[in-house]
Each structure stands twice: as structure tokens, then as C-alpha cells.
C-alpha atoms as a PDB file:
ATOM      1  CA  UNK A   1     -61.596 168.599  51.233  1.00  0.00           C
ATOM      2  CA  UNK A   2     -64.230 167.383  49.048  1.00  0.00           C
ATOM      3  CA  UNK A   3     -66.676 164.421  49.603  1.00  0.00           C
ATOM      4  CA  UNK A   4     -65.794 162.675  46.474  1.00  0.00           C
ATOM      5  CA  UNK A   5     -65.139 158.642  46.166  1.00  0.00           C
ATOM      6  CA  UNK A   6     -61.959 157.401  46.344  1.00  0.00           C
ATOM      7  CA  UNK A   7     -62.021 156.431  42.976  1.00  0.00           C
ATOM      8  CA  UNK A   8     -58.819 156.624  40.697  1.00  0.00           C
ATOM      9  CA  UNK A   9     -57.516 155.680  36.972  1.00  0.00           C
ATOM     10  CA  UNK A  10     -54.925 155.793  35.105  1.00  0.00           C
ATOM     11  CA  UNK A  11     -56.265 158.432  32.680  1.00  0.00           C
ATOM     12  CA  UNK A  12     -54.045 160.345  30.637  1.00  0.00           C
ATOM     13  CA  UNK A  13     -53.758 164.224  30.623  1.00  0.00           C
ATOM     14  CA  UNK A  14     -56.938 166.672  29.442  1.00  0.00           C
ATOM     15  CA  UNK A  15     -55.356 169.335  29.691  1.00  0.00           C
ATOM     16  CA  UNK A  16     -51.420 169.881  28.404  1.00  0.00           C
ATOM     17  CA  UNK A  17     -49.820 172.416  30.998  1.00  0.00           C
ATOM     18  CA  UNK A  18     -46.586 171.756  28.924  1.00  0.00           C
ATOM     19  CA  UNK A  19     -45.653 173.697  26.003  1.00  0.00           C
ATOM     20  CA  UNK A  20     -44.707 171.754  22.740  1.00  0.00           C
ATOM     21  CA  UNK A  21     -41.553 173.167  23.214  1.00  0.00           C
ATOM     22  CA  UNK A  22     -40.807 171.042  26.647  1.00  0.00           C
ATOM     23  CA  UNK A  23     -43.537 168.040  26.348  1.00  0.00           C
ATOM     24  CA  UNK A  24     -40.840 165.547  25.844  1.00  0.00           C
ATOM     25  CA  UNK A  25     -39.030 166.892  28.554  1.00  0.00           C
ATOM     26  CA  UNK A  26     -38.950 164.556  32.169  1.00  0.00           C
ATOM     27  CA  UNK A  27     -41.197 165.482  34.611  1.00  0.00           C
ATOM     28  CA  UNK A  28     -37.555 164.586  36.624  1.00  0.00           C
ATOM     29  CA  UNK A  29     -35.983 167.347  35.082  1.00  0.00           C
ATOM     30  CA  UNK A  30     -37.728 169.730  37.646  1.00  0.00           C
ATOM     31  CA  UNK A  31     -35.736 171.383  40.483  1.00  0.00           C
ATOM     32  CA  UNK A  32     -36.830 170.985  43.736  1.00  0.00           C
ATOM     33  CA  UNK A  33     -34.835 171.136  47.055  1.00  0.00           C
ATOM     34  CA  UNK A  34     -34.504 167.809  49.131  1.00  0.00           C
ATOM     35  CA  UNK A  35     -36.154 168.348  52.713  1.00  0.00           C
ATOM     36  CA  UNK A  36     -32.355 168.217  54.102  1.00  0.00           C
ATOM     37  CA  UNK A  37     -31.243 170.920  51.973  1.00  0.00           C
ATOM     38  CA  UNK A  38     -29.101 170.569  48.967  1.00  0.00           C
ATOM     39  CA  UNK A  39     -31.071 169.344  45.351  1.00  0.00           C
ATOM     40  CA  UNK A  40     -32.955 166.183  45.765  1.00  0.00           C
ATOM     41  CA  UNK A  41     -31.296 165.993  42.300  1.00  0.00           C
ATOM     42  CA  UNK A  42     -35.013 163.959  41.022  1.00  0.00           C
ATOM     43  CA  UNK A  43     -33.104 163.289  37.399  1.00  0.00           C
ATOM     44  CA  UNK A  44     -31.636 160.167  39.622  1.00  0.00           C
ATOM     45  CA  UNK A  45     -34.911 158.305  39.336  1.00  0.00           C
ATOM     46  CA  UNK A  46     -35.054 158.680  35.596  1.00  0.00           C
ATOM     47  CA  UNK A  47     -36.089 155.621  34.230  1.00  0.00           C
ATOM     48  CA  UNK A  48     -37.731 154.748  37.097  1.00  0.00           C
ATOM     49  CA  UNK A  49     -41.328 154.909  38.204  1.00  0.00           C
ATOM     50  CA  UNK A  50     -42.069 157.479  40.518  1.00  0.00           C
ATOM     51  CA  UNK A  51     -44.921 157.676  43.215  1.00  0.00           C
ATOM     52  CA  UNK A  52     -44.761 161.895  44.046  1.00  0.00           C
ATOM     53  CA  UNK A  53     -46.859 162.469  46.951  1.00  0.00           C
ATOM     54  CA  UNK A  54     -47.957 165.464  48.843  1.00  0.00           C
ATOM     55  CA  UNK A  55     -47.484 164.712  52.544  1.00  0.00           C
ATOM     56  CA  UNK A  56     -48.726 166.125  55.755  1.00  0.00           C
ATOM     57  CA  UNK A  57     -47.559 164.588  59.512  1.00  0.00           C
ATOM     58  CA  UNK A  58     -50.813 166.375  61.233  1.00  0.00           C
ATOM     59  CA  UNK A  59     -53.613 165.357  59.077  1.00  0.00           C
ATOM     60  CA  UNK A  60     -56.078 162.184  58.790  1.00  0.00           C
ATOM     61  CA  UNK A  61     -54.236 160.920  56.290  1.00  0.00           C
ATOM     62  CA  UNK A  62     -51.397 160.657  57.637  1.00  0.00           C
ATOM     63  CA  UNK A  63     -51.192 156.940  58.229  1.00  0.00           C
ATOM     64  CA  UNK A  64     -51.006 156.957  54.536  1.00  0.00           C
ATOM     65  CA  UNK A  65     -47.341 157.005  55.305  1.00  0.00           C
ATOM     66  CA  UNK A  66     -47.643 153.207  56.405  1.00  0.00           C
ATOM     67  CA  UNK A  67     -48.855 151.994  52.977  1.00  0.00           C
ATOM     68  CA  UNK A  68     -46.281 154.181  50.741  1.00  0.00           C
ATOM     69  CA  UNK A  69     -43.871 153.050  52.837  1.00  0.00           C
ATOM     70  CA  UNK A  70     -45.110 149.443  52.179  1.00  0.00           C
ATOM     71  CA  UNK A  71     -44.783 150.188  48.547  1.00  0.00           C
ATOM     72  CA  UNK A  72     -41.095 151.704  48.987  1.00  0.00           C
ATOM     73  CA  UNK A  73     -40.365 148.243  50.332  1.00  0.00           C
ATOM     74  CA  UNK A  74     -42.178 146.015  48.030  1.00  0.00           C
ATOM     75  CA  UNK A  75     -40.972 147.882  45.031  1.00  0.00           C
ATOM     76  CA  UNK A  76     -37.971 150.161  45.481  1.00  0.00           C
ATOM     77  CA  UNK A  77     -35.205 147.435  43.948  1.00  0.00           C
ATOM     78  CA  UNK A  78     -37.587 146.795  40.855  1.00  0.00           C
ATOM     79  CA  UNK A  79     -36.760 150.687  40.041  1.00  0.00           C
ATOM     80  CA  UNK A  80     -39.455 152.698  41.842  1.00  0.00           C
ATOM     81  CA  UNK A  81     -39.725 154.965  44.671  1.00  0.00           C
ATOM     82  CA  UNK A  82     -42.118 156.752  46.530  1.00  0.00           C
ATOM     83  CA  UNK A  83     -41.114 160.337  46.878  1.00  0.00           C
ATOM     84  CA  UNK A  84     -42.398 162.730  49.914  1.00  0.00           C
ATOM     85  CA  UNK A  85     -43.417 166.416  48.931  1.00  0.00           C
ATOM     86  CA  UNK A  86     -44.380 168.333  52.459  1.00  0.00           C
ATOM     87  CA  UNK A  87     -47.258 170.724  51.912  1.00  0.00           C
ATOM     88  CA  UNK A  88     -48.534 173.041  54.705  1.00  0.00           C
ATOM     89  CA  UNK A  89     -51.344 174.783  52.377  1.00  0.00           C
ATOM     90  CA  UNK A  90     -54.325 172.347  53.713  1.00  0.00           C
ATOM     91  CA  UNK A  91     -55.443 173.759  57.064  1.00  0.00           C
ATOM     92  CA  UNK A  92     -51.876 173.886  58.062  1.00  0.00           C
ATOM     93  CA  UNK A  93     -51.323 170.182  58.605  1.00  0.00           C
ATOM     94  CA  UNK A  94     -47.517 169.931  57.883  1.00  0.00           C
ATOM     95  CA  UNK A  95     -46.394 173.096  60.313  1.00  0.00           C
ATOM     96  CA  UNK A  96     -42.995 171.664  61.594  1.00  0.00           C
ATOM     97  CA  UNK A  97     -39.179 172.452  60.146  1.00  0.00           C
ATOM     98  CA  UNK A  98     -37.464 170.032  57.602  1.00  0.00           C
ATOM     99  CA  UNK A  99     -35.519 168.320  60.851  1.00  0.00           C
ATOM    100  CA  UNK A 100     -39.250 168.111  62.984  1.00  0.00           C
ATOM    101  CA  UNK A 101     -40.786 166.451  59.365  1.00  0.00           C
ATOM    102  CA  UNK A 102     -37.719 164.177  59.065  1.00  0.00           C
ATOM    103  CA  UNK A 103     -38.111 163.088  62.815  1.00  0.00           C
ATOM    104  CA  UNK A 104     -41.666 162.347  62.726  1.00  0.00           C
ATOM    105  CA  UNK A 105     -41.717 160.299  59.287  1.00  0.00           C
ATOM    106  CA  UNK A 106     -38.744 158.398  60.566  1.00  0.00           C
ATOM    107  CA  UNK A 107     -39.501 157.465  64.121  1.00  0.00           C
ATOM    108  CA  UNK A 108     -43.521 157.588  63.389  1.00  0.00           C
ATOM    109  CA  UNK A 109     -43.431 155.714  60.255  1.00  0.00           C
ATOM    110  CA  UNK A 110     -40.443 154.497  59.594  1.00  0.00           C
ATOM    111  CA  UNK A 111     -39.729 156.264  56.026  1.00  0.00           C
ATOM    112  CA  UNK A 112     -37.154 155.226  54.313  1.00  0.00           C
ATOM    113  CA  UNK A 113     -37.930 157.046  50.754  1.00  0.00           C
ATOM    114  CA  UNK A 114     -36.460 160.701  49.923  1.00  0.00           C
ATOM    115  CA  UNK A 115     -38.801 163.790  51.103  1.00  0.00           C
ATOM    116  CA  UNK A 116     -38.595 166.899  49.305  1.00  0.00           C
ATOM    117  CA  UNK A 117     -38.367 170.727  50.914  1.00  0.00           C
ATOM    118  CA  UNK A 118     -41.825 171.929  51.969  1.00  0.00           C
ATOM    119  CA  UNK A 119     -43.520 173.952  48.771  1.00  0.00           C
ATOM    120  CA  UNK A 120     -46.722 174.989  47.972  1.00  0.00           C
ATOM    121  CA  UNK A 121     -48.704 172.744  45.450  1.00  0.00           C
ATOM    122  CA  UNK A 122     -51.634 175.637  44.820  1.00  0.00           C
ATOM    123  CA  UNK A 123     -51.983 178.893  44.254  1.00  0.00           C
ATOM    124  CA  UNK A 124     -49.031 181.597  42.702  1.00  0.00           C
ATOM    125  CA  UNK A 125     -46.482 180.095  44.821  1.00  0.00           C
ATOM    126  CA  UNK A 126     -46.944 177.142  43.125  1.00  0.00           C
ATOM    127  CA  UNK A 127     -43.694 174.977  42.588  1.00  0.00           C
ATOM    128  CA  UNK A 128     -42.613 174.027  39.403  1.00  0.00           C
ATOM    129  CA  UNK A 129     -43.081 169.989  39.748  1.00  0.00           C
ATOM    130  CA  UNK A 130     -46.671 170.519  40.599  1.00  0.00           C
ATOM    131  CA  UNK A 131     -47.430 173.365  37.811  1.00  0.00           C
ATOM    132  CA  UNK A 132     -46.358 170.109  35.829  1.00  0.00           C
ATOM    133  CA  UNK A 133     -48.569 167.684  37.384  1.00  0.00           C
ATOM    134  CA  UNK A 134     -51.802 169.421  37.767  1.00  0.00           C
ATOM    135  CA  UNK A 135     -52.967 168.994  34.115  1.00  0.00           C
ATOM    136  CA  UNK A 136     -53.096 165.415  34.568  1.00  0.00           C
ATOM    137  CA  UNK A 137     -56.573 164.013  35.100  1.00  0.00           C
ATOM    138  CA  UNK A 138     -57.658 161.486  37.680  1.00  0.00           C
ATOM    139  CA  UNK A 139     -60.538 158.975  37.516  1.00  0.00           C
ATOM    140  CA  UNK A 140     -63.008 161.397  38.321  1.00  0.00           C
ATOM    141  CA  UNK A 141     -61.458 163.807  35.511  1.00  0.00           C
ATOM    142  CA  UNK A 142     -60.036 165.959  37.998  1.00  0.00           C
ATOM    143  CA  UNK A 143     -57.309 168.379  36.743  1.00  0.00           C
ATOM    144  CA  UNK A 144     -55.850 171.172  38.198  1.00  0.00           C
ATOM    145  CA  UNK A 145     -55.481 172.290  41.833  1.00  0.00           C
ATOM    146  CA  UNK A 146     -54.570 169.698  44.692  1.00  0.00           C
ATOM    147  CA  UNK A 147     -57.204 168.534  46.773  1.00  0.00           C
ATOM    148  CA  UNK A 148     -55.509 167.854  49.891  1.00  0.00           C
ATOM    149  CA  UNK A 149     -52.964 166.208  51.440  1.00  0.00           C
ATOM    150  CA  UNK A 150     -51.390 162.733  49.594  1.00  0.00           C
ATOM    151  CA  UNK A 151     -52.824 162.780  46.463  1.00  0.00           C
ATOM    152  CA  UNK A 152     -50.730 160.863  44.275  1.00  0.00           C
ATOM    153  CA  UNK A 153     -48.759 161.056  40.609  1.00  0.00           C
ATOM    154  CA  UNK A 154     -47.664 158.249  39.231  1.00  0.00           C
ATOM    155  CA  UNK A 155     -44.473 159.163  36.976  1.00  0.00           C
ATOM    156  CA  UNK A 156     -43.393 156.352  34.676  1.00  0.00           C
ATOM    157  CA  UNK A 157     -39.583 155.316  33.479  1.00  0.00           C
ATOM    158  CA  UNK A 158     -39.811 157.890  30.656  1.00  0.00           C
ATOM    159  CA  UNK A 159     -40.795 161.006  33.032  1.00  0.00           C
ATOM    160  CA  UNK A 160     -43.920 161.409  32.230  1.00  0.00           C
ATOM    161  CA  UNK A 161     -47.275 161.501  34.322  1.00  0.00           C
ATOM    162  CA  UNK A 162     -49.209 157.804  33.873  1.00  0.00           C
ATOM    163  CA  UNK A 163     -51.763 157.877  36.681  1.00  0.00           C
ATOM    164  CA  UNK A 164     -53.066 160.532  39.478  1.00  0.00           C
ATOM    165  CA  UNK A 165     -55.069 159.602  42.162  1.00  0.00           C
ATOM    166  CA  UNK A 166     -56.927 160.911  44.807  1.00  0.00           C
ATOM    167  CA  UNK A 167     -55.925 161.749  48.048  1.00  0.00           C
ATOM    168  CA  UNK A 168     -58.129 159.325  50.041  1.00  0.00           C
ATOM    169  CA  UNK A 169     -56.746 156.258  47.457  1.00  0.00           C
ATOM    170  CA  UNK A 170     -54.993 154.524  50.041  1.00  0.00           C
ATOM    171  CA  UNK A 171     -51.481 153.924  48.601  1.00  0.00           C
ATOM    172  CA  UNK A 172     -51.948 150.326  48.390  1.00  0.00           C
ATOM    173  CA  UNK A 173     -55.374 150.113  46.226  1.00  0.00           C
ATOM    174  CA  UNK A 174     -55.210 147.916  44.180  1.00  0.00           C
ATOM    175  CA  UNK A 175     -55.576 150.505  40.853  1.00  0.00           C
ATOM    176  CA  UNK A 176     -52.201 152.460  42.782  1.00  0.00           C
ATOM    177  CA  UNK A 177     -50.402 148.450  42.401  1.00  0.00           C
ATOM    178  CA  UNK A 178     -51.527 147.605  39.189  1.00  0.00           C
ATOM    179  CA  UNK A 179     -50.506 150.931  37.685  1.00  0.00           C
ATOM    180  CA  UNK A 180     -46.818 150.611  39.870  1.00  0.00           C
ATOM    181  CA  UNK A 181     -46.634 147.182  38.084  1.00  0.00           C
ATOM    182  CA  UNK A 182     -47.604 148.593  34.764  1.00  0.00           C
ATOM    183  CA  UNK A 183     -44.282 150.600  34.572  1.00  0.00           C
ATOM    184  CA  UNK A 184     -42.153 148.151  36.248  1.00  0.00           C
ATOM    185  CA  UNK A 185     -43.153 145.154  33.940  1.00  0.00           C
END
């Protein structure tokens, strides 16, 4: 993990990993299993905003899960949601099976919002939603690879990226609200 300020924006994209072909196309549209098996079917929370997080139950930022679960609360019935992608590619900080990552974010942290099947955010195994993501630029102008664990993509009603931010942004800075209450306004 890098040493870099916690600093975040809601800049838009520098790089386009889309082609013309699909840039209109939902970020939502993406498959991706849910962390129970099954689709987590993510063309439900069109025209919602969308909070997509990588997640980790062994790392220091793990009591992240507190504030997005704040923010699942406070928002979730304006039409947003936070939504949980397990990771294990950052010194192997989210080792456990789907039922062991389900148990921990529900007794630890009492998650309420959907988790996703573990994938890989980096490298060639790289899933589909994040090959999507990447491109976006932070604050810092930060594109590509995922730093660590919870860093954050803000997905707005139409499906499209609005805002990344870093992984130590705690969830509720008050850049993460304001850009939440951008889309839900």
C-alpha cells in the first residue's frame, strides 16, 4: 500500500477503458456472482447510485465496514446502496469461504448491503466490473490498478462511474457524502 493522502474527488475518467461501441452501456450491466451464489443480478440497482467497494475482513481497514454500513442506513431508501466486492489479492486479507465472509460482516459489522463472490480486482484475472472501473481517476489522478483493500467507485443512477476514492477515504468523508448526495438529489 502506498503512503499517499487520503485525498479524493469526484474527477471524471482519463483514461476510457470502454470502447465507443459499449460507453453508454451501465457499468450494472456487468456479471458478477453474488457471494451466496447465484447472479447478484447488479442491473437491479439501475438508476440508483452505487458505492462498489473492495472489501477485506483481515485487514486495517476493515472497520471501514462500520461507516459503509452507516451509509447503507442513511441512504439505502433514497435509492443507493453500498455494494461489497471480497478481494484476497492484498497480502491475503480476505482468506475465508463466501459462508466465513458472510458470518464475519454480519455478526462483526452488522452488514446489511449485498456482497459479491470473491474476484480478483488486478492483474489477468481481473473481473469484468473492475476492468470497467479502473480507468476512472481519483483525486490524486490515479487510474488503473487497485491500491488495496476498500477503495471506492461511486456509480451514479445512469451506470456510469462519478467519483473513485481512495482506499484510506473513510466511507463517511465528507467528499464520499457530498458526492452520494450529488446523485441522489
Amino acid at each position: 500500500m502506498t503512503a499517499r493522502s487520503p485525498s479524493c474527488s469526484r474527477a471524471g475518467p482519463s483514461i476510457d477503458p470502454m470502447t465507443t461501441e459499449d460507453h453508454h452501456t451501465s457499468v450494472l450491466d456487468t456479471e458478477i456472482g453474488a457471494l451466496t451464489g447465484g447472479s447478484a443480478e447488479l442491473g437491479q440497482y439501475a438508476g440508483q447510485a452505487v458505492l462498489v467497494v473492495n472489501v477485506a475482513s483481515k485487514c486495517g481497514l476493515t472497520p471501514q465496514y462500520t461507516g459503509l454500513e452507516r451509509l447503507q442506513e442513511r441512504y439505502g431508501a433514497q435509492g443507493f446502496t453500498v455494494l461489497g466486492v471480497p478481494c484476497n489479492q492484498f497480502a491475503g486479507q480476505e482468506p475465508g469461504s463466501a459462508e466465513e465472509i458472510a458470518e464475519f460482516c454480519s455478526a462483526t459489522y452488522g452488514v446489511s448491503f449485498p456482497l459479491t463472490e470473491k474476484v480478483d480486482v488486478n492483474g489477468a484475472g481481473r473481473h469484468p466490473l473492475y476492468e470497467r472501473l479502473v480507468g476512472f481517476a481519483d483525486g490524486e489522478g490515479h487510474t488503473g490498478d487497485i491500491r488495496w483493500n476498500f477503495e471506492k467507485f461511486l456509480i451514479g443512477r445512469d451506470g456510469q462511474v462519478t467519483a473513485r476514492f481512495s482506499p484510506r477515504t473513510e466511507p463517511e468523508d465528507p467528499e464520499i457524502i457530498t458526492a452520494i448526495e450529488s446523485q441522489l438529489g
